[in-house]
N, C-alpha and C. Protein backbone atom coordinates (compact mmCIF):
# COMPACT_ATOMS: atom_id res chain seq x y z
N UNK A 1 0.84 -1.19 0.00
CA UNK A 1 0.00 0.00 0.00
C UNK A 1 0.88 1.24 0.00
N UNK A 2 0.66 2.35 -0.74
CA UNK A 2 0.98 3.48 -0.55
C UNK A 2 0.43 4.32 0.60
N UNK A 3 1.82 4.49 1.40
CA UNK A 3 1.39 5.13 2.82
C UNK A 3 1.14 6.75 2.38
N UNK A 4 1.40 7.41 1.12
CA UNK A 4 1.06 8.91 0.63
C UNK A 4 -0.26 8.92 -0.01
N UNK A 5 -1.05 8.04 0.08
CA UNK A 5 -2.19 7.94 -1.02
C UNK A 5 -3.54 7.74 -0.09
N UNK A 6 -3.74 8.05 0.95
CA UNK A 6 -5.21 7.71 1.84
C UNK A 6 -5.61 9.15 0.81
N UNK A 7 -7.40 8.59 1.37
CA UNK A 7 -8.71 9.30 0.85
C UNK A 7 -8.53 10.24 1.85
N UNK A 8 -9.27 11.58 1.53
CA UNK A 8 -9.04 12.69 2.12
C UNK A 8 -7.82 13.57 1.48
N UNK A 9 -7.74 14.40 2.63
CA UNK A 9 -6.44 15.62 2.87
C UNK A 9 -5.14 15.30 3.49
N UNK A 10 -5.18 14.16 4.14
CA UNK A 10 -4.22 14.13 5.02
C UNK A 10 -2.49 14.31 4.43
N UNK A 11 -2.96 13.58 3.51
CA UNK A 11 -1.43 13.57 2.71
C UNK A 11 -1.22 14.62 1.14
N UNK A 12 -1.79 15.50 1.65
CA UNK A 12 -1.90 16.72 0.15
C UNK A 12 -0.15 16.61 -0.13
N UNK A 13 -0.07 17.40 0.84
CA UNK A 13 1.67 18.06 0.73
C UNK A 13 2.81 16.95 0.33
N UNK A 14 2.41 15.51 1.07
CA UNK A 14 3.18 14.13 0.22
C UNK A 14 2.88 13.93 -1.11
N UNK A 15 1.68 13.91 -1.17
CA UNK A 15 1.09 13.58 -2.35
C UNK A 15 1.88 14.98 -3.38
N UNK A 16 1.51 15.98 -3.04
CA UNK A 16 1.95 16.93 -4.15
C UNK A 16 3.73 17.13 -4.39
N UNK A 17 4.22 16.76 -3.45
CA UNK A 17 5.99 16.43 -3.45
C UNK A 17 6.23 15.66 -4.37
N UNK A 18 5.50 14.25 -3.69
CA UNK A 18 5.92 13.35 -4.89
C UNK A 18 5.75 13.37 -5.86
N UNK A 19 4.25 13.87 -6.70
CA UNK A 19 4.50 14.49 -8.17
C UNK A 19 5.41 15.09 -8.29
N UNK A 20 5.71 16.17 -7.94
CA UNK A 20 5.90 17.29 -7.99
C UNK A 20 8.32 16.80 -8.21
N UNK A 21 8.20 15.61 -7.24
CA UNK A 21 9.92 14.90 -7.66
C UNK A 21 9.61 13.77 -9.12
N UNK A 22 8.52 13.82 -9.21
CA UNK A 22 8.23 12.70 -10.33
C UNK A 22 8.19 13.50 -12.13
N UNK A 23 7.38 14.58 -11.93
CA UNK A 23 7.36 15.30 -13.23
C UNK A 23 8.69 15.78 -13.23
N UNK A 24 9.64 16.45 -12.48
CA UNK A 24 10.33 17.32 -12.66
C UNK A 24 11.96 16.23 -12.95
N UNK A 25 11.79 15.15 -12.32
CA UNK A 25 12.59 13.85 -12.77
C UNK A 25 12.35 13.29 -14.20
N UNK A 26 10.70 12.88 -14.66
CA UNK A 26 10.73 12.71 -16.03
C UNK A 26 11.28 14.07 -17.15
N UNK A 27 10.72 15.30 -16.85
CA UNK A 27 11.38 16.28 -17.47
C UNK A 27 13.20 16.01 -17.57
N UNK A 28 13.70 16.10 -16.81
CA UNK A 28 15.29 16.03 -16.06
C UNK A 28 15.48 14.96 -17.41
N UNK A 29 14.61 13.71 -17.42
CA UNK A 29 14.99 12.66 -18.41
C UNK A 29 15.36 13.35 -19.87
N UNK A 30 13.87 13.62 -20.42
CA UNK A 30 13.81 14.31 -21.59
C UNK A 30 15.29 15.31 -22.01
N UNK A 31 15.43 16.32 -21.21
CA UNK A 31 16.44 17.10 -21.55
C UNK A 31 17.80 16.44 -21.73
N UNK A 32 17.62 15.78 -20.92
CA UNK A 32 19.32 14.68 -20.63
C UNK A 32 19.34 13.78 -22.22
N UNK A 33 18.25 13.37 -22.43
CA UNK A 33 18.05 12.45 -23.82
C UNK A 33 18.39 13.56 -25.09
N UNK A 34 18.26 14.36 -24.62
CA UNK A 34 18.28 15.48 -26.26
C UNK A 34 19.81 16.18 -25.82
N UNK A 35 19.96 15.93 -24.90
CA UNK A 35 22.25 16.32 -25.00
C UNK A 35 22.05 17.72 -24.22
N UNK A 36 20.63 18.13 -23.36
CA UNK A 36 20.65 19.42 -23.05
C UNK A 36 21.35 19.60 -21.47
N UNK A 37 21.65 20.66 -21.05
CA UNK A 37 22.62 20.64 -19.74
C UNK A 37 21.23 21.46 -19.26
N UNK A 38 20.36 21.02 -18.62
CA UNK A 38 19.30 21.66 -18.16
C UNK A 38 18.58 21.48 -16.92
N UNK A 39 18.30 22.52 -15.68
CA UNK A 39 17.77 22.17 -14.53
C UNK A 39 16.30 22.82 -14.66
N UNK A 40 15.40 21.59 -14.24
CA UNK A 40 13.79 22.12 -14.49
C UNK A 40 13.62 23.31 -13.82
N UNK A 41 14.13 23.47 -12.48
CA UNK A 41 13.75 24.40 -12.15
C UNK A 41 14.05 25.98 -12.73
N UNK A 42 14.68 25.88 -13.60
CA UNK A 42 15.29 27.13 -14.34
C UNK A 42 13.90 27.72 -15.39
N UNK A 43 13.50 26.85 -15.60
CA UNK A 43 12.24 26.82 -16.52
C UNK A 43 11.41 27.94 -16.17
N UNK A 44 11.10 28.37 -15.20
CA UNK A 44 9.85 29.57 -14.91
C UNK A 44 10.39 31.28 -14.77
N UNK A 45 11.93 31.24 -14.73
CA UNK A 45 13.13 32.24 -14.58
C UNK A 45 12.84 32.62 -15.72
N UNK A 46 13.45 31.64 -16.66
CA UNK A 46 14.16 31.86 -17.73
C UNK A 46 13.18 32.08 -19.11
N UNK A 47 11.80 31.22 -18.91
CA UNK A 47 10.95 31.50 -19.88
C UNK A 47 10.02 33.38 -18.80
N UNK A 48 9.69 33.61 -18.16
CA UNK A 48 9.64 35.02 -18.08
C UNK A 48 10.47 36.42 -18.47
N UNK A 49 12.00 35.91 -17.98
CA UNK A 49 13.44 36.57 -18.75
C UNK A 49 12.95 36.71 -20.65
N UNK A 50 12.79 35.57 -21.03
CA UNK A 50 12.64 35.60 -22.11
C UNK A 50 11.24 36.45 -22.63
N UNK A 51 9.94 35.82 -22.02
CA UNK A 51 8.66 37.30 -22.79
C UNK A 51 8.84 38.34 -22.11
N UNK A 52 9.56 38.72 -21.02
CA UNK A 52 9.01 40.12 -20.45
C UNK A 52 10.78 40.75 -20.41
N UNK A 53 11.39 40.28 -20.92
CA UNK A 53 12.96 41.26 -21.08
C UNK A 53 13.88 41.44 -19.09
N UNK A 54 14.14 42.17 -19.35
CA UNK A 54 15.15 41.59 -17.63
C UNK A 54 13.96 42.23 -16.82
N UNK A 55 14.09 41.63 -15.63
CA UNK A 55 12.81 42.00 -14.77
C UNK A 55 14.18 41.30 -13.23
N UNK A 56 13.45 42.29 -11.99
CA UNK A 56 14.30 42.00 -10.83
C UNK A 56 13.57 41.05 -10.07
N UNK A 57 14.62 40.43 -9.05
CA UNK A 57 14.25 38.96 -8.44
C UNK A 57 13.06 39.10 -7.88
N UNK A 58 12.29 40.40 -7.70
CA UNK A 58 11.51 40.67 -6.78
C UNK A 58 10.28 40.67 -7.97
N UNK A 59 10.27 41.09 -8.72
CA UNK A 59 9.11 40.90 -10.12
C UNK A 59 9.04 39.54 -10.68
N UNK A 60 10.36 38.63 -10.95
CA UNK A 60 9.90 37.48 -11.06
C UNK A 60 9.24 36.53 -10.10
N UNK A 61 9.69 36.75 -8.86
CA UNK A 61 9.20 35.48 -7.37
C UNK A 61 7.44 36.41 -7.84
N UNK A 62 6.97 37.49 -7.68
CA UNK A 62 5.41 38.16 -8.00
C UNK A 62 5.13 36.91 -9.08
N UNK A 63 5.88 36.91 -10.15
CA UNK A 63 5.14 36.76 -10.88
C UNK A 63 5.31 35.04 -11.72
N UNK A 64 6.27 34.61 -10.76
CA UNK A 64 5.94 33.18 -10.31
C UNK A 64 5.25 32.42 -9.24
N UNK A 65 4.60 33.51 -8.45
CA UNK A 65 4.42 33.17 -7.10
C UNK A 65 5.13 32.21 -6.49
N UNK A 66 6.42 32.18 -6.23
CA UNK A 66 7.37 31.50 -5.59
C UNK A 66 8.05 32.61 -4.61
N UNK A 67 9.01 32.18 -3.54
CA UNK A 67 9.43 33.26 -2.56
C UNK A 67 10.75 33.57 -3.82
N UNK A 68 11.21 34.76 -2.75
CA UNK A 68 12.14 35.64 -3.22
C UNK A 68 13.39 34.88 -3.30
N UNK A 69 13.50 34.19 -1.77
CA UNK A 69 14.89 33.00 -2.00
C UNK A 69 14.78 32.49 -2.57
N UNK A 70 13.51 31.70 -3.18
CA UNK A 70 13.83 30.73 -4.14
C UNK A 70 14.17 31.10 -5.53
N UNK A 71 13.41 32.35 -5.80
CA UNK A 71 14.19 33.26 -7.19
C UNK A 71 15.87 33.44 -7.01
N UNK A 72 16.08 33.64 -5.76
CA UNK A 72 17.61 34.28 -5.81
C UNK A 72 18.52 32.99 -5.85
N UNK A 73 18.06 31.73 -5.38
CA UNK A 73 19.19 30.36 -5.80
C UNK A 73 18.54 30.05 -7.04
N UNK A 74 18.02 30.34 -7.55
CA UNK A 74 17.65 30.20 -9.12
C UNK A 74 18.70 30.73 -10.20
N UNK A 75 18.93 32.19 -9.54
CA UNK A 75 19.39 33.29 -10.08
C UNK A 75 21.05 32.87 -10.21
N UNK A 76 21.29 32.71 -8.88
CA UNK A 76 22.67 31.90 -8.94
C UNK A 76 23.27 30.99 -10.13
N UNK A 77 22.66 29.95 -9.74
CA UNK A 77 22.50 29.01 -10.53
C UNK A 77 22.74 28.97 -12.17
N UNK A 78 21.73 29.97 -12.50
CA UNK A 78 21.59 30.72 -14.03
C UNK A 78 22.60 31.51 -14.70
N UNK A 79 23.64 31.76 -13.31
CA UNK A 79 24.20 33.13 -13.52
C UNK A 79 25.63 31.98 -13.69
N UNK A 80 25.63 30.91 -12.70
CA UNK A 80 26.63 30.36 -12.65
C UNK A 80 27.15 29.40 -14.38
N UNK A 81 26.42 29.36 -14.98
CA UNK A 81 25.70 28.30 -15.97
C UNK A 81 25.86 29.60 -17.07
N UNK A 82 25.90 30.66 -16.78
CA UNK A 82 26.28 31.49 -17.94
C UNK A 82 24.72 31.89 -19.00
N UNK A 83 23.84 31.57 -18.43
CA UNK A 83 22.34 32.32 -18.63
C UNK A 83 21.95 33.57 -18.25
N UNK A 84 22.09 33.82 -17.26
CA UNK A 84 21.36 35.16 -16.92
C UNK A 84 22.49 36.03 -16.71
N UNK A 85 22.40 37.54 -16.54
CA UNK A 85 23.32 38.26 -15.83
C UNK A 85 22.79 39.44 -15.28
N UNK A 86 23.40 39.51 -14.33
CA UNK A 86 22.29 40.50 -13.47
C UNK A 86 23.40 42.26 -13.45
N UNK A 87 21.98 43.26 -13.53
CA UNK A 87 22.70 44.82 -13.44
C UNK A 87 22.05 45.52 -12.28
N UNK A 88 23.03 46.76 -12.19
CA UNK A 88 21.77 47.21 -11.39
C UNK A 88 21.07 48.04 -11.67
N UNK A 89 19.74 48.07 -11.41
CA UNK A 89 18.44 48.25 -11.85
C UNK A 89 18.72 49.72 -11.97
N UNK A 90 18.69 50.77 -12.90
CA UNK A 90 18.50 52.04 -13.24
C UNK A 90 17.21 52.60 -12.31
N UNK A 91 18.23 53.56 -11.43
CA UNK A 91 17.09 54.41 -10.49
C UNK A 91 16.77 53.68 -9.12
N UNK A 92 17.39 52.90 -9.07
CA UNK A 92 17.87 51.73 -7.42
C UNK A 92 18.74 51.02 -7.31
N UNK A 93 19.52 51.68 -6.48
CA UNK A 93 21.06 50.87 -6.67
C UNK A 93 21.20 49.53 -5.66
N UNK A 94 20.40 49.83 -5.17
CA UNK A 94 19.89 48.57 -4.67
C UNK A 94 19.23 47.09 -4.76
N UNK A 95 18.87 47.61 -6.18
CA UNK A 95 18.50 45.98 -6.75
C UNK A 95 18.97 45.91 -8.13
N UNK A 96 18.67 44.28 -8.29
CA UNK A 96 18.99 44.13 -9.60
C UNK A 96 18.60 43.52 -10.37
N UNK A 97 18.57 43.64 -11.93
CA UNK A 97 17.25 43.56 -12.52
C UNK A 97 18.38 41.91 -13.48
N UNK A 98 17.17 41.37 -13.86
CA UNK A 98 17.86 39.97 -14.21
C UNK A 98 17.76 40.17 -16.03
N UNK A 99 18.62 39.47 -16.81
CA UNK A 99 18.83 39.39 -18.06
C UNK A 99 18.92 38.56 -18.80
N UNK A 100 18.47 37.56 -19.85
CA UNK A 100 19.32 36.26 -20.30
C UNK A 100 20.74 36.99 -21.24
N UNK A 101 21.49 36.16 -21.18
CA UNK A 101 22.71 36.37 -21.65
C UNK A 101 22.79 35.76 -23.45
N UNK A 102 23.28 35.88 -23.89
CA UNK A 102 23.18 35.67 -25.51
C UNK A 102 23.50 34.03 -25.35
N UNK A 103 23.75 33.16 -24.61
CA UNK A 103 23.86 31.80 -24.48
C UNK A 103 22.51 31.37 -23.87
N UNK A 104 21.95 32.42 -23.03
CA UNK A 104 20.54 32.04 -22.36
C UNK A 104 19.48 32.44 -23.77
N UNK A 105 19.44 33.39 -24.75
CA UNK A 105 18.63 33.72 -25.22
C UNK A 105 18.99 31.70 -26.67
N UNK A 106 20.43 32.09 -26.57
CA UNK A 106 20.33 30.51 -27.87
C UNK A 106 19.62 29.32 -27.08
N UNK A 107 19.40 29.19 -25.98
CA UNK A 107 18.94 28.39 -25.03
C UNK A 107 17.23 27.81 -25.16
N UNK A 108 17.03 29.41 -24.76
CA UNK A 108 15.62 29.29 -24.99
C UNK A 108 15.19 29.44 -26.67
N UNK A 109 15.82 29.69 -27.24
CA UNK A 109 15.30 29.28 -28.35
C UNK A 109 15.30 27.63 -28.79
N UNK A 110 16.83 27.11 -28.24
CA UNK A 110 16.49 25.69 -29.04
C UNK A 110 15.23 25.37 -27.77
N UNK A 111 14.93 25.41 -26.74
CA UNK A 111 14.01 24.76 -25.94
C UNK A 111 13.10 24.97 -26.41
N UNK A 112 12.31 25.82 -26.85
CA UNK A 112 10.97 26.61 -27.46
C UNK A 112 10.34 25.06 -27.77
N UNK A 113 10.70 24.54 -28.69
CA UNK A 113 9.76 23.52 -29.56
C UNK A 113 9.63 22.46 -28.57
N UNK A 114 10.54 22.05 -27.76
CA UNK A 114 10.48 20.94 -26.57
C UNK A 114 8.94 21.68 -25.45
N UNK A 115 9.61 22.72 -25.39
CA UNK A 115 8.73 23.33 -24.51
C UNK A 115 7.24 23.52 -24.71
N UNK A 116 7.13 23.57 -26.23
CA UNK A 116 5.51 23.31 -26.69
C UNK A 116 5.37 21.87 -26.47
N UNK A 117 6.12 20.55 -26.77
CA UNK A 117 5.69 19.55 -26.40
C UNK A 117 5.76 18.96 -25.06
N UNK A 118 6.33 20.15 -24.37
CA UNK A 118 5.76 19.69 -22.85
C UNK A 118 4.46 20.15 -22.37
N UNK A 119 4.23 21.24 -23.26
CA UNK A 119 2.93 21.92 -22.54
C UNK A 119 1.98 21.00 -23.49
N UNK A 120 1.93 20.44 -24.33
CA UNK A 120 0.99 19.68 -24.51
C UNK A 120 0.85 18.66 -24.28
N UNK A 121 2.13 18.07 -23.84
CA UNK A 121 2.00 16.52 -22.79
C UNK A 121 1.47 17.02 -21.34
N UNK A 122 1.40 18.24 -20.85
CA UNK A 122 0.56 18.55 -19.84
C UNK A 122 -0.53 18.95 -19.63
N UNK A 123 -0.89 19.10 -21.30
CA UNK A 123 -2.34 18.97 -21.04
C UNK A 123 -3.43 18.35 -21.40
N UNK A 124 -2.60 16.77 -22.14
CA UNK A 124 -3.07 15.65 -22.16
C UNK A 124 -3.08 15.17 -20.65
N UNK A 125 -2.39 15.35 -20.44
CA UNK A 125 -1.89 14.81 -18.81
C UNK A 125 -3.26 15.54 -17.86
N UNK A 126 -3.99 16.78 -18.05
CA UNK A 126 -4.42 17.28 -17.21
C UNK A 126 -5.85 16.88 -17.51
N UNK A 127 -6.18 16.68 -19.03
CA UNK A 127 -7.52 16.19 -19.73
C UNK A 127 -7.54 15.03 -18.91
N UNK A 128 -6.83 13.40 -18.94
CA UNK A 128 -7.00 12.50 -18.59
C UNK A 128 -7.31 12.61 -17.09
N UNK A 129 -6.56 12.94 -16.32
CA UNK A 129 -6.70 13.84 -15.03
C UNK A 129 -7.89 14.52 -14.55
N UNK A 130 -8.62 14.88 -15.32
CA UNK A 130 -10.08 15.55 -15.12
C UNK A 130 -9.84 16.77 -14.44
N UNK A 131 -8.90 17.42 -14.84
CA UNK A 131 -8.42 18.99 -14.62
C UNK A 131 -8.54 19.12 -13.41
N UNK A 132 -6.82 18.51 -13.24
CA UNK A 132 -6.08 18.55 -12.19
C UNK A 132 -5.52 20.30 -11.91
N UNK A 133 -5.11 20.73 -13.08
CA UNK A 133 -4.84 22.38 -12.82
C UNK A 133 -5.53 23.22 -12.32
N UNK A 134 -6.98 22.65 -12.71
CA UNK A 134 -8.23 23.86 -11.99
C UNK A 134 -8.63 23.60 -10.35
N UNK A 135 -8.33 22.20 -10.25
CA UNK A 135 -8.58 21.87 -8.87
C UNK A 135 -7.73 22.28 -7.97
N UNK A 136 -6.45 22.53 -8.40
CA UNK A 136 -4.77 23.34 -7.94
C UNK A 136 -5.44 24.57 -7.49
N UNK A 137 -5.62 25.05 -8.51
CA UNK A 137 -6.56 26.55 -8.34
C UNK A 137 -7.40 26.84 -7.44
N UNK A 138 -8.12 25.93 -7.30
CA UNK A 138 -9.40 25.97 -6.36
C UNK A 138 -8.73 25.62 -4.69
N UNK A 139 -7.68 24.71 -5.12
CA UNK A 139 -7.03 24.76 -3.65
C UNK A 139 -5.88 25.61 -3.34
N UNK A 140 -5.68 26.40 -4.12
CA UNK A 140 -4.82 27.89 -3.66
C UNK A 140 -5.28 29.08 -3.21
N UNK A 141 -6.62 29.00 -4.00
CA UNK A 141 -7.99 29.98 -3.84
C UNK A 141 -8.41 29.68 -1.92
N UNK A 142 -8.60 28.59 -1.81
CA UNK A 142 -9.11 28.09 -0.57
C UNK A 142 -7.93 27.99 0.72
N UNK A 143 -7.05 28.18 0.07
CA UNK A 143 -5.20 28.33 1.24
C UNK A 143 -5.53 30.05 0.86
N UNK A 144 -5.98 30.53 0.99
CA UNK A 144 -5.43 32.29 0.22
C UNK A 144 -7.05 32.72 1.11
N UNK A 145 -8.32 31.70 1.07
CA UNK A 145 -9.21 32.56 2.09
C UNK A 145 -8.60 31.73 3.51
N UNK A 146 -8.48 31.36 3.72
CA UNK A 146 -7.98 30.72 4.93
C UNK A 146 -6.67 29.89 5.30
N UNK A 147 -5.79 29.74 5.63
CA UNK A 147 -4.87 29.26 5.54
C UNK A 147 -5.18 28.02 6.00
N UNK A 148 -3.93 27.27 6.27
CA UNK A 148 -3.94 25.64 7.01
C UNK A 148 -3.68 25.83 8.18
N UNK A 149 -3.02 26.88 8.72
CA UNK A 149 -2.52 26.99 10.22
C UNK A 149 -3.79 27.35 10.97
N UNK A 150 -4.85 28.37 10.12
CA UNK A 150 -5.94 28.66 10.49
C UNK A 150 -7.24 27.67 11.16
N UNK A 151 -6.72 26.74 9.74
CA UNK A 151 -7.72 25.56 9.83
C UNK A 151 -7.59 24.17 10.91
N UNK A 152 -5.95 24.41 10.97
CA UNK A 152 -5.59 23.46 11.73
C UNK A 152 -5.88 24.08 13.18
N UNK A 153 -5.90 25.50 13.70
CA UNK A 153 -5.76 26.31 14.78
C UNK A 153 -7.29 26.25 15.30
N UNK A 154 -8.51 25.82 14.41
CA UNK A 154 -9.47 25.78 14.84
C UNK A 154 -9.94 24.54 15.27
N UNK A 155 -9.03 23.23 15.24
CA UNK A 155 -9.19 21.92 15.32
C UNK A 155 -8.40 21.31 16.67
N UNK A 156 -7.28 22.20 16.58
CA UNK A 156 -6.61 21.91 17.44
C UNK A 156 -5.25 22.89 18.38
N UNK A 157 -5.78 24.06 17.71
CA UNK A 157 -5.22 25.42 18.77
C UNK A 157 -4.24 25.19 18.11
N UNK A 158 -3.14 26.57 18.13
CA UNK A 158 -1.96 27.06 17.68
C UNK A 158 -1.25 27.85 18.45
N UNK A 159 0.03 27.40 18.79
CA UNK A 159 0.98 27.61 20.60
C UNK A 159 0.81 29.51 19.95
N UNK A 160 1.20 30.48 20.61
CA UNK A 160 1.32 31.75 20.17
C UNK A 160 2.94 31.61 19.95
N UNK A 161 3.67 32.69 20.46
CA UNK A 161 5.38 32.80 20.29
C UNK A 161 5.96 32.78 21.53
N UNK A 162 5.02 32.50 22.88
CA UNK A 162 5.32 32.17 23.95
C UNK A 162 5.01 30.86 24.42
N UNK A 163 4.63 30.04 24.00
CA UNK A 163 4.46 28.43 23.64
C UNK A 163 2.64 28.56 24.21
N UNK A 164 1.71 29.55 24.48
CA UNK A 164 1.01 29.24 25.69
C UNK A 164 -0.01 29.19 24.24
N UNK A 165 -1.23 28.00 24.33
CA UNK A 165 -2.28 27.91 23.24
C UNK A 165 -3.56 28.75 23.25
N UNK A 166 -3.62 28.83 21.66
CA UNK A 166 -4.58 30.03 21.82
C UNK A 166 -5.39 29.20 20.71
N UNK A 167 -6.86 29.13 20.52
CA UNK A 167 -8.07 28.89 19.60
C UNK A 167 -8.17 29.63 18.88
């Protein structure tokens, strides 16, 4: 038996990991099979870099909804790999706005055509699935009116920052 697979909620966050190491491992395959030096997670950086021109770590994590750290070891990464390169942002010297580099832009171009046949193996994947994406939705929608700490805090109290429990 799969101990991540009971009926209910209990195991969302297992359950969504393990996809979540399973797609991004079959992807990992694909690229490795076509001779590409490629980390999935670069994928949501690097295709925004590419339609919206350099944008800072703080506009991409918006507009990946991912945190800011996780944009900035992204960024690394990209930068290390000779994809992105980062300036600083005209009119804040304080940040810095991200770029693909002329090896990141040949990049995403050869990916382009792979990249349409991933998005349509995902949405065969999501048809068979009975639209698994919209139900994502509906449970981000439902974490966004109420959280889990909320939900869990009404079931079973939540310590405050002095350990003492509060309902």
């Amino acid at each position: 038996m799969d101990a991540s697979s009971p009926r209910g909620g209990a195991m969302i966050g297992a359950r969504l990991r393990r996809l979540s190491e399973r797609i991004d491992g079959e992807a990992s395959s694909v690229y490795r099979a076509h001779g590409i030096d490629f980390e999935q997670r670069w994928f949501g950086v690097l295709n925004q870099l590419s339609l919206g021109g350099p944008l800072t770590v703080s506009q991409l994590a918006e507009r990946l909804g991912i945190t800011h750290a996780s944009v900035s070891q992204t960024r690394q990464s990209l930068e290390k790999a000779g994809l992105v390169k980062g300036a600083v942002t005209p009119g804040d010297a304080r940040s810095r706005s991200l770029a693909l580099t002329a090896r990141g832009r040949a990049l995403v171009e050869r990916l382009r055509p792979m990249w349409r046949a991933f998005e349509a193996a995902a949405l065969e994947l999501d048809t068979e699935a009975g639209g698994v994406a919209e139900a994502l939705g509906r449970l981000e929608a439902a974490l966004d009116r109420r959280s889990l700490v909320e939900r869990i805090g009404d079931r079973w109290g939540v310590p405050d920052r002095d350990g003492e429990e509060s309902a």
